[in-house]
PDB file of N, CA and C in Angstrom:
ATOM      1  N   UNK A   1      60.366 133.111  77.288  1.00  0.00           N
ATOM      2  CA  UNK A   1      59.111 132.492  77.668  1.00  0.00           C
ATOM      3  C   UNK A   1      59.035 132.448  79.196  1.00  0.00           C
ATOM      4  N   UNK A   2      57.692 132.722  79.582  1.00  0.00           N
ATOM      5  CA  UNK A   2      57.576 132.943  81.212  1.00  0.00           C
ATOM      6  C   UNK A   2      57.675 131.253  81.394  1.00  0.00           C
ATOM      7  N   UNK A   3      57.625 131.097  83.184  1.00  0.00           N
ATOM      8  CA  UNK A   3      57.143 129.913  83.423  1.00  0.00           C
ATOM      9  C   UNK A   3      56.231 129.848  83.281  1.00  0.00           C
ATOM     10  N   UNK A   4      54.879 130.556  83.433  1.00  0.00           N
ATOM     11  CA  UNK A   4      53.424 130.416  83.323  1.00  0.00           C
ATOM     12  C   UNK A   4      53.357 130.422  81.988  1.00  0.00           C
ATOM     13  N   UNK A   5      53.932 130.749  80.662  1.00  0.00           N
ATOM     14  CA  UNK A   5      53.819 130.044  79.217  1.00  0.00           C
ATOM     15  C   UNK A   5      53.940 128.626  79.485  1.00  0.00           C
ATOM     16  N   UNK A   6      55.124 128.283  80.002  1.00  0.00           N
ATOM     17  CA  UNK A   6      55.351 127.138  79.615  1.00  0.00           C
ATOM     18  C   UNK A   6      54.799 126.059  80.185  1.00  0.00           C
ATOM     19  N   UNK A   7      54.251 126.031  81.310  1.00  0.00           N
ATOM     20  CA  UNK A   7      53.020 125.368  81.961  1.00  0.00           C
ATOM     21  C   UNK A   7      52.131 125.266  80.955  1.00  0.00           C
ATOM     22  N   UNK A   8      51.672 126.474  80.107  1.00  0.00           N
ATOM     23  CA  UNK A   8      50.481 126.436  79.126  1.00  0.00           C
ATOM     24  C   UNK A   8      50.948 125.293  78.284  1.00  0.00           C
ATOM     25  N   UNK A   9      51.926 126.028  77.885  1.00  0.00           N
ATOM     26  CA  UNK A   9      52.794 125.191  76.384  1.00  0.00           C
ATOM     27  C   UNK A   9      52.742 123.307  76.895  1.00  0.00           C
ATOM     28  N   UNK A  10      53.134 123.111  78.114  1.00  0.00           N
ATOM     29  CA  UNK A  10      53.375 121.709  78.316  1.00  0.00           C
ATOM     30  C   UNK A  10      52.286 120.793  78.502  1.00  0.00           C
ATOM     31  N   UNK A  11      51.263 121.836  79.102  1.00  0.00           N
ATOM     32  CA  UNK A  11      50.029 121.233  79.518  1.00  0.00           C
ATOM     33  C   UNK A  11      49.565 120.575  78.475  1.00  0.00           C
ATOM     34  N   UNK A  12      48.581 122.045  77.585  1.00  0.00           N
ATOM     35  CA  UNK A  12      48.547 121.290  76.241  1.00  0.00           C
ATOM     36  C   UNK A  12      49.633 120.530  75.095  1.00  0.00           C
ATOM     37  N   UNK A  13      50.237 120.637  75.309  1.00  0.00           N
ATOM     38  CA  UNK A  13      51.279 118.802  74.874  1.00  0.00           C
ATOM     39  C   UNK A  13      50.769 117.941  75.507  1.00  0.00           C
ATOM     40  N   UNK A  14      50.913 117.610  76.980  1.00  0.00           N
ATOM     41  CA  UNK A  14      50.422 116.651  77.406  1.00  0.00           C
ATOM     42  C   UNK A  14      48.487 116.059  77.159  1.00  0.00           C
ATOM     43  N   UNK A  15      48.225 117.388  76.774  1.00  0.00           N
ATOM     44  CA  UNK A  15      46.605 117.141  76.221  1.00  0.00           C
ATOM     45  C   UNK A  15      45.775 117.155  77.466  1.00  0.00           C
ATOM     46  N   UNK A  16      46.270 117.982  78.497  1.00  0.00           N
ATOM     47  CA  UNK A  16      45.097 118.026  79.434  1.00  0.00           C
ATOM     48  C   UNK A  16      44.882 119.745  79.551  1.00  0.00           C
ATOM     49  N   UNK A  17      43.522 119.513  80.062  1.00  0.00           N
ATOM     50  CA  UNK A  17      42.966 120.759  80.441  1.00  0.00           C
ATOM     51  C   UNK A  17      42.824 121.368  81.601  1.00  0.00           C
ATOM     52  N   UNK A  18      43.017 122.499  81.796  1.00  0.00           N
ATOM     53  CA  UNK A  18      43.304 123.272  83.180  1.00  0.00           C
ATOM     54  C   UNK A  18      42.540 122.357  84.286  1.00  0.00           C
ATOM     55  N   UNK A  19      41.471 121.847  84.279  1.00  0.00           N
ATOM     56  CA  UNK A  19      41.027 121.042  85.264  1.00  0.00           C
ATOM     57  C   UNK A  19      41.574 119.600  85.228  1.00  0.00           C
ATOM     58  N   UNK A  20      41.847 119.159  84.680  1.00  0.00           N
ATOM     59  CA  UNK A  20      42.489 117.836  84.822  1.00  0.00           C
ATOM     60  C   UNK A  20      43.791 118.081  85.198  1.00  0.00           C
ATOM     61  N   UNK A  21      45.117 118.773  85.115  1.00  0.00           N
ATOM     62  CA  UNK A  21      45.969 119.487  85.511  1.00  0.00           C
ATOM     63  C   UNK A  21      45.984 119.923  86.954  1.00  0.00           C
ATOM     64  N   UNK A  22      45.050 120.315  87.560  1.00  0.00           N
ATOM     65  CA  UNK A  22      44.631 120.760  88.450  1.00  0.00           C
ATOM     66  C   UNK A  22      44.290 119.565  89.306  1.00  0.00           C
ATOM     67  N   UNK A  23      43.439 118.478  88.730  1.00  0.00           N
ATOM     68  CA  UNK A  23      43.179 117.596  89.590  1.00  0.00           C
ATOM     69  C   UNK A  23      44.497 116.473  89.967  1.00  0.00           C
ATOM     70  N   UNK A  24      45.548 116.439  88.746  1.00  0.00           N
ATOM     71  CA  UNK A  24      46.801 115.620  89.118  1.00  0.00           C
ATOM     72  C   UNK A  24      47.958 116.288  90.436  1.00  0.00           C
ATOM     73  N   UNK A  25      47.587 117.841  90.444  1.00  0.00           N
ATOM     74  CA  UNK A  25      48.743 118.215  91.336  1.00  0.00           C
ATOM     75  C   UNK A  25      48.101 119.376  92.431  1.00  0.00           C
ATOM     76  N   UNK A  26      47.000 118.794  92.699  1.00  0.00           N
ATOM     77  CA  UNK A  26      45.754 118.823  93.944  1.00  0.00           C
ATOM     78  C   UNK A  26      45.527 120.342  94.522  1.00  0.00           C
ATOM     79  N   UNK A  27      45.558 121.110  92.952  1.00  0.00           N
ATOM     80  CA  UNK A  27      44.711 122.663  93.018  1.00  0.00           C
ATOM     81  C   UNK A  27      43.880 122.794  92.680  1.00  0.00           C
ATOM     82  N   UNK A  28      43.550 124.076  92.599  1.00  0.00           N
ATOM     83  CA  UNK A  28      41.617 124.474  91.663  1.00  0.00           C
ATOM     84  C   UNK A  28      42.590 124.842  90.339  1.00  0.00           C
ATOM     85  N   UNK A  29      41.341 124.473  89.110  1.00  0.00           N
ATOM     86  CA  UNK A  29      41.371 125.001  88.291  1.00  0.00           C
ATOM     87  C   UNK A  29      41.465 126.198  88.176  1.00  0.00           C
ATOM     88  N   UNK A  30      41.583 127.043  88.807  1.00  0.00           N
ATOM     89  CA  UNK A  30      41.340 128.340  88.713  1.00  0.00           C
ATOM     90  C   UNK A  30      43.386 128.973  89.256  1.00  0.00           C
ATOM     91  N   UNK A  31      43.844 127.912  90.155  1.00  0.00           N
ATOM     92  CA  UNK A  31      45.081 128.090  90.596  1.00  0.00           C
ATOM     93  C   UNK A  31      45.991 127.744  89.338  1.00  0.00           C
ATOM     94  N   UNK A  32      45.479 126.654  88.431  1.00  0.00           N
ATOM     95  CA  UNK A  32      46.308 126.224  87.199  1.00  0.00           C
ATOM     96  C   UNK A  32      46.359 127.671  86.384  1.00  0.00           C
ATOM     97  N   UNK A  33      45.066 128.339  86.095  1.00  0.00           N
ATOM     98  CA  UNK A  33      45.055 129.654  85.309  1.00  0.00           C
ATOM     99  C   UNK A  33      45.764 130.757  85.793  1.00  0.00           C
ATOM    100  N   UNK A  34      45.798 130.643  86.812  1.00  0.00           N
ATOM    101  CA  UNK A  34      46.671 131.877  87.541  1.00  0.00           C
ATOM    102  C   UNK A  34      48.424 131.481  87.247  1.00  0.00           C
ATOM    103  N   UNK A  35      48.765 130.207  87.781  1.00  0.00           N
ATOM    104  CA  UNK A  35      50.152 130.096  87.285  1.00  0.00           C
ATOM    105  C   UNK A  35      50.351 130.460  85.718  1.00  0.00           C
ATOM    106  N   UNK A  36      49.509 130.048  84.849  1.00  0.00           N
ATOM    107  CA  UNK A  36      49.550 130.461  83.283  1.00  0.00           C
ATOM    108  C   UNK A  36      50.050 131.430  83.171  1.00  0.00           C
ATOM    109  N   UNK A  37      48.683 132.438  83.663  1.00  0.00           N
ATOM    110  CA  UNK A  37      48.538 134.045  83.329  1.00  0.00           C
ATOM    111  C   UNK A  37      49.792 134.803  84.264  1.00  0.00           C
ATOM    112  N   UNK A  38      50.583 134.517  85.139  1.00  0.00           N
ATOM    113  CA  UNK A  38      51.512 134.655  85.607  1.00  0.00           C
ATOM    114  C   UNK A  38      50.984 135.242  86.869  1.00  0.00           C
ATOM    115  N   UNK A  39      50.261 135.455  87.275  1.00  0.00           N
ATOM    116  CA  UNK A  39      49.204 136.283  88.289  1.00  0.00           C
ATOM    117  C   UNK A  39      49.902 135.482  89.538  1.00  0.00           C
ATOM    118  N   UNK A  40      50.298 134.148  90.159  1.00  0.00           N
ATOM    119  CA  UNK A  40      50.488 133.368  90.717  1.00  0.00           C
ATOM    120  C   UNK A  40      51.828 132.372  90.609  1.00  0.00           C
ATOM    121  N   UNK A  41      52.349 132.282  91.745  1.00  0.00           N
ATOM    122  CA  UNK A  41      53.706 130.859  91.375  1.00  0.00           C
ATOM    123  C   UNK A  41      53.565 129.989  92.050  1.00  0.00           C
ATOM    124  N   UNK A  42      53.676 128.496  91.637  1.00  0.00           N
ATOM    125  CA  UNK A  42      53.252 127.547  92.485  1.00  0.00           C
ATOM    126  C   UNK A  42      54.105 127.251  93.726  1.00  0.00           C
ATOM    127  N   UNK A  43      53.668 127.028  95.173  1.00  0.00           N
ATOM    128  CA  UNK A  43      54.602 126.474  95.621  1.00  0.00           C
ATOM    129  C   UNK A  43      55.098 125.344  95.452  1.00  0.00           C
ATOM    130  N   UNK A  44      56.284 125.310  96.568  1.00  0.00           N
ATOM    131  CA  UNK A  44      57.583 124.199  95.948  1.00  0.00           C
ATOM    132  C   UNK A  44      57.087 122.591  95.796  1.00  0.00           C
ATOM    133  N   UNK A  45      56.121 122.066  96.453  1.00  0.00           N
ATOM    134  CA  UNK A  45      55.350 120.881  96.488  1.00  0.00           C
ATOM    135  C   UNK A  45      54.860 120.592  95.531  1.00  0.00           C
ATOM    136  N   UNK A  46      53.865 121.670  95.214  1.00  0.00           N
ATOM    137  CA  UNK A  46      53.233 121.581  93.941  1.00  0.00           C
ATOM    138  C   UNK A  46      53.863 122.010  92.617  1.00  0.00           C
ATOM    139  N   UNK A  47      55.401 122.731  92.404  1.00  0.00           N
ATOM    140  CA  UNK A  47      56.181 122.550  91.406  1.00  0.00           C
ATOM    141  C   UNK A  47      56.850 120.746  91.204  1.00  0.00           C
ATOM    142  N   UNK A  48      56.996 120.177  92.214  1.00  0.00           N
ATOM    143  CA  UNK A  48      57.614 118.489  92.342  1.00  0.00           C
ATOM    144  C   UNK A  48      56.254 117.695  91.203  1.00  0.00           C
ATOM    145  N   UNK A  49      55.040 118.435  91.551  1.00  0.00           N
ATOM    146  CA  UNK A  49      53.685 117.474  91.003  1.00  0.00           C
ATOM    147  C   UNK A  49      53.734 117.904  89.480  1.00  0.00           C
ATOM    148  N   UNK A  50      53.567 118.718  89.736  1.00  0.00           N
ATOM    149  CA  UNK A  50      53.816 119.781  88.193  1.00  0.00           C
ATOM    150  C   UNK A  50      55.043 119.094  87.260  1.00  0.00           C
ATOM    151  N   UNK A  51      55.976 119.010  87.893  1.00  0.00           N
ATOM    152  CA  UNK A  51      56.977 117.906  86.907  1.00  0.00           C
ATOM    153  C   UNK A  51      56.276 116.738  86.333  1.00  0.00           C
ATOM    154  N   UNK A  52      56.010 115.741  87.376  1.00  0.00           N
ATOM    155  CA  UNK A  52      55.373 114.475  87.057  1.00  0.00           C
ATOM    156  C   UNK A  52      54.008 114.585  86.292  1.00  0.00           C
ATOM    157  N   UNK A  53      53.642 115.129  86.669  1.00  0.00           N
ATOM    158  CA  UNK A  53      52.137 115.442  85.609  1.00  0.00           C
ATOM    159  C   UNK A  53      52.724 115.741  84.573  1.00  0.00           C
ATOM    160  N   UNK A  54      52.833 116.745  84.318  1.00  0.00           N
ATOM    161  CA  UNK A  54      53.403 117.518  83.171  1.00  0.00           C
ATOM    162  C   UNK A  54      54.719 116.580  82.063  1.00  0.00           C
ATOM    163  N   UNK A  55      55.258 115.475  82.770  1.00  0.00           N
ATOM    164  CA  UNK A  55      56.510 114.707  82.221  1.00  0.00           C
ATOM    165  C   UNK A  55      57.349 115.879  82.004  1.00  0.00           C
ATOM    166  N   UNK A  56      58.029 116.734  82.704  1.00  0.00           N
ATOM    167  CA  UNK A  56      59.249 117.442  82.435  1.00  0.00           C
ATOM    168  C   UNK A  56      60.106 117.618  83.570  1.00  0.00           C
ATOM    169  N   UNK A  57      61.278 118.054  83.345  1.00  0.00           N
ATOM    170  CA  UNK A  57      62.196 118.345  84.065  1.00  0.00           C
ATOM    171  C   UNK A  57      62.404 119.766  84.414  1.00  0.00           C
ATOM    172  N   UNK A  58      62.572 120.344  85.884  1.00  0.00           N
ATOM    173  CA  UNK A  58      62.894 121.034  86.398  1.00  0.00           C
ATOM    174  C   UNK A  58      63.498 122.206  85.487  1.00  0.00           C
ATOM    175  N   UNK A  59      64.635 121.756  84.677  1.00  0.00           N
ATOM    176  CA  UNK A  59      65.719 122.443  83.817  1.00  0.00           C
ATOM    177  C   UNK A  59      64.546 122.874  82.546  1.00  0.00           C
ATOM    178  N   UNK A  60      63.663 122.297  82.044  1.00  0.00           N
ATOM    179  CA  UNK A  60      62.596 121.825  80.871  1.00  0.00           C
ATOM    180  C   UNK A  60      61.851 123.592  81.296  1.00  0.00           C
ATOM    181  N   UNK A  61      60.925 122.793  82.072  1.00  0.00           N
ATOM    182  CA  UNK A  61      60.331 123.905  82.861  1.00  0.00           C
ATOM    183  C   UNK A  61      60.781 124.961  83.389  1.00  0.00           C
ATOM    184  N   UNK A  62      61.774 125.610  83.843  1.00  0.00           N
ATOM    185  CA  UNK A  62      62.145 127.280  83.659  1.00  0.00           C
ATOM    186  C   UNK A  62      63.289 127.041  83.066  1.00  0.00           C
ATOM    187  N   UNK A  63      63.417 126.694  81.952  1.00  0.00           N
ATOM    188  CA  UNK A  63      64.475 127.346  81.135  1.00  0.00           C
ATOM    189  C   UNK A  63      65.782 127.014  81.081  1.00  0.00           C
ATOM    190  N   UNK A  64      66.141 126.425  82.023  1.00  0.00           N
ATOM    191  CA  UNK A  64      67.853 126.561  82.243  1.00  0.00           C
ATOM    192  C   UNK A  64      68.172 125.668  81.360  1.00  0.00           C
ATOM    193  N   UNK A  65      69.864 126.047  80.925  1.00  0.00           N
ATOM    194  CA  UNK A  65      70.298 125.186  79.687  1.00  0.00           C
ATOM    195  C   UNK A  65      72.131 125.502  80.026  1.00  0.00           C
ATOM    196  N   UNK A  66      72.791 126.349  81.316  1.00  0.00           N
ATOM    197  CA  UNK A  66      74.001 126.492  81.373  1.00  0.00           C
ATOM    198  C   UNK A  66      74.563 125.800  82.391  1.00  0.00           C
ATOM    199  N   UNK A  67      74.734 126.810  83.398  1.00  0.00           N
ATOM    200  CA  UNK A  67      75.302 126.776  84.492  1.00  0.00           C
ATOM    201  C   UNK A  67      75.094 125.700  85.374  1.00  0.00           C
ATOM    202  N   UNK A  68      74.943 124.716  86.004  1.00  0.00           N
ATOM    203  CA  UNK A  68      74.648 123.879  86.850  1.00  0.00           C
ATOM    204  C   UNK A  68      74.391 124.198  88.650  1.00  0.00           C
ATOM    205  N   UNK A  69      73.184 123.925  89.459  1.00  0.00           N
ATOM    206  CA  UNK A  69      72.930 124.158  90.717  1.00  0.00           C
ATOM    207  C   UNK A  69      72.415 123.058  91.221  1.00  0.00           C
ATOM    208  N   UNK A  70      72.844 122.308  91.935  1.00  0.00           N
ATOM    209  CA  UNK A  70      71.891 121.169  92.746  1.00  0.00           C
ATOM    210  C   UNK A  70      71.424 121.465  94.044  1.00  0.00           C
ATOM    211  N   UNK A  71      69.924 121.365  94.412  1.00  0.00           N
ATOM    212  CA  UNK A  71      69.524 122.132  95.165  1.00  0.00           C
ATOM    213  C   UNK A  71      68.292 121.058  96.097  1.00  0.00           C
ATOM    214  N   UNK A  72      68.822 120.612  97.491  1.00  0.00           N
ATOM    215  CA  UNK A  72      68.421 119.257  98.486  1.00  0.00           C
ATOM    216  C   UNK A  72      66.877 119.352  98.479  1.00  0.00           C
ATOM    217  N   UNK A  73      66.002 118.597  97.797  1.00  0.00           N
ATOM    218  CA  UNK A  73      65.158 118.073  98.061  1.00  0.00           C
ATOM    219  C   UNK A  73      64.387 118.248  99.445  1.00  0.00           C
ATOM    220  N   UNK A  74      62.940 118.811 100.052  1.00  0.00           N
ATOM    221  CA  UNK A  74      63.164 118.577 101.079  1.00  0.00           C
ATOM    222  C   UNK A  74      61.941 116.985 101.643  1.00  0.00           C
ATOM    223  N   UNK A  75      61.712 117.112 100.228  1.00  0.00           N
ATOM    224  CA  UNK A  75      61.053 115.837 100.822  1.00  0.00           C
ATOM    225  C   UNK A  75      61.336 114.064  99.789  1.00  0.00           C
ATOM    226  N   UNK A  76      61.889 113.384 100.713  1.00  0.00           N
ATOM    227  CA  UNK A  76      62.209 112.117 100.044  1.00  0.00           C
ATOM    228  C   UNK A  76      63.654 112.157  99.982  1.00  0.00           C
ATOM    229  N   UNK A  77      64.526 113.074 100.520  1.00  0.00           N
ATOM    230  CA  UNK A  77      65.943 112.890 100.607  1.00  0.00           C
ATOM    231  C   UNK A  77      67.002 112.896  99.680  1.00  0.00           C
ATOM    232  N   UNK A  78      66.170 113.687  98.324  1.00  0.00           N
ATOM    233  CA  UNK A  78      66.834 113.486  96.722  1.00  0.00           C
ATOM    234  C   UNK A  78      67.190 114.764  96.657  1.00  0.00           C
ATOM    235  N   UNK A  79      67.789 115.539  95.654  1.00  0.00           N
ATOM    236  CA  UNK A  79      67.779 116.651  95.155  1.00  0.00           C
ATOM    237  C   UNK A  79      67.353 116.630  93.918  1.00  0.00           C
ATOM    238  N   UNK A  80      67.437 117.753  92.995  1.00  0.00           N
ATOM    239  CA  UNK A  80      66.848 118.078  91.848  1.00  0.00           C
ATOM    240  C   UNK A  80      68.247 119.334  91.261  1.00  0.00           C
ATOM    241  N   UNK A  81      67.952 118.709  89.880  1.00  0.00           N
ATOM    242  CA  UNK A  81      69.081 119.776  88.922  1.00  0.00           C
ATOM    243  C   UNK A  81      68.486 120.862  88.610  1.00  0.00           C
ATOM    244  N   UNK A  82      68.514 122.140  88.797  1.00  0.00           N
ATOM    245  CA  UNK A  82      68.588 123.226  87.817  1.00  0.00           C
ATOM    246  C   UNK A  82      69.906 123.984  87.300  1.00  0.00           C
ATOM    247  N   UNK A  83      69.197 124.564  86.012  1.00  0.00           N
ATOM    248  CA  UNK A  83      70.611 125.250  85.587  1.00  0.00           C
ATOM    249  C   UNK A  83      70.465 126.807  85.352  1.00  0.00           C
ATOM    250  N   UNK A  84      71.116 127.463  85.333  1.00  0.00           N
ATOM    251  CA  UNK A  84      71.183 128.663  85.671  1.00  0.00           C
ATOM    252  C   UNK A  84      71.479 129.469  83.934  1.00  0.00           C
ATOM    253  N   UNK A  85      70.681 130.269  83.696  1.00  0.00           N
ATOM    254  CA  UNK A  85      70.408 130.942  82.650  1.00  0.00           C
ATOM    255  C   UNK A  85      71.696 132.480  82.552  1.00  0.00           C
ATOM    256  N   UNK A  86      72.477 132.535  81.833  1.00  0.00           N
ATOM    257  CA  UNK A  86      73.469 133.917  81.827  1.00  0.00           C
ATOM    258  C   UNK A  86      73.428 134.331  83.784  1.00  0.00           C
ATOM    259  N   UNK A  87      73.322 135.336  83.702  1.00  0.00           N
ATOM    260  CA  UNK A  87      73.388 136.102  85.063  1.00  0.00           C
ATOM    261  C   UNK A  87      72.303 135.850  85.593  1.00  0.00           C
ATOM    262  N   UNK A  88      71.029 135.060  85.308  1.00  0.00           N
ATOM    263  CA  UNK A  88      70.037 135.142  86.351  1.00  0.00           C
ATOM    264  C   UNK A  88      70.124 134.100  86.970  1.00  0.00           C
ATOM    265  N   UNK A  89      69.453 134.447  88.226  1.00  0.00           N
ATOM    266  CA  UNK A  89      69.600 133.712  89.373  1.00  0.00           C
ATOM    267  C   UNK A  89      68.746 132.676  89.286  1.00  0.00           C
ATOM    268  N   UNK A  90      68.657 131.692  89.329  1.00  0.00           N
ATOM    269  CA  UNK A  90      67.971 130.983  89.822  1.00  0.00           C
ATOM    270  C   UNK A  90      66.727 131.232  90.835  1.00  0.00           C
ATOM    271  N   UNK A  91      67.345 131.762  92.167  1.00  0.00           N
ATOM    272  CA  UNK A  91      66.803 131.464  93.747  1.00  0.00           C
ATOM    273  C   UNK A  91      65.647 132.830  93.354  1.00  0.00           C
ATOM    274  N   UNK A  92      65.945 133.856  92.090  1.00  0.00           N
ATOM    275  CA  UNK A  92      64.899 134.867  92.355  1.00  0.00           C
ATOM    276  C   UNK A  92      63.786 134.611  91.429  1.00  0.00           C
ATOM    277  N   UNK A  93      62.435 134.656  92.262  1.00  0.00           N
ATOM    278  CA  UNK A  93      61.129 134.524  91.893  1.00  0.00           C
ATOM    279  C   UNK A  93      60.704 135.775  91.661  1.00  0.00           C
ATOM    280  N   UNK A  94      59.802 135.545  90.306  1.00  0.00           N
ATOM    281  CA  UNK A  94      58.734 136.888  90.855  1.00  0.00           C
ATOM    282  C   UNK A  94      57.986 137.267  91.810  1.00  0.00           C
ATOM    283  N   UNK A  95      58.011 138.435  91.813  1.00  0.00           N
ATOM    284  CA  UNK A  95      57.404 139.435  93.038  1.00  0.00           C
ATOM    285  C   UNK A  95      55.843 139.421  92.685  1.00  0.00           C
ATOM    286  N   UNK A  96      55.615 138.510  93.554  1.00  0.00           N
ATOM    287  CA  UNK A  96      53.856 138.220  92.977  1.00  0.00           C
ATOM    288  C   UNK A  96      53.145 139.087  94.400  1.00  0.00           C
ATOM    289  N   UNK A  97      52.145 139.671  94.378  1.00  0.00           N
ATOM    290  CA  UNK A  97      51.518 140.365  95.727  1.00  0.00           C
ATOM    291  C   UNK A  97      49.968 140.737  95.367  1.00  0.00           C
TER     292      UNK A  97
END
């Protein structure tokens, strides 16, 4: 499952719609559809909002379920857990252009 599934998948759990989604983690509706459709990746600010809206965890939201990475926060002085899936990396994003 992509991340942009699972944005879909969580959203509707949580029962909101691309615009209300949009209005909790201060994009256009049209930026929520693009992360979906995979066209787009959110930046790192708006992945922190995307948790809290959404009620999930970092690990929840892309997948990870092994390896362990803690990786410094840069705002509020916390870090955040992800976990690292077989051989993939973590740190690599898609090549969005």
């Amino acid at each position: 499952m992509t991340i942009g599934e699972k944005i879909l998948e969580l959203r509707r759990k949580a029962g909101l719609t691309q615009r209300d989604l949009a209005l909790k983690i201060g994009v256009t509706p049209s930026a929520v559809g693009n992360y979906e459709q995979g066209v787009s990746f959110p930046r790192e600010e708006v992945l922190f909002r995307l948790f809290e809206a959404l009620g999930c965890t970092p690990n929840e939201l892309f997948g990870f379920k092994e390896e362990t990475v803690t990786i410094a926060a840069r705002k509020g002085g916390g870090s955040i857990v992800l976990k690292k899936r077989g051989n993939k990396s973590i740190f690599d994003a898609p090549d969005y252009r």
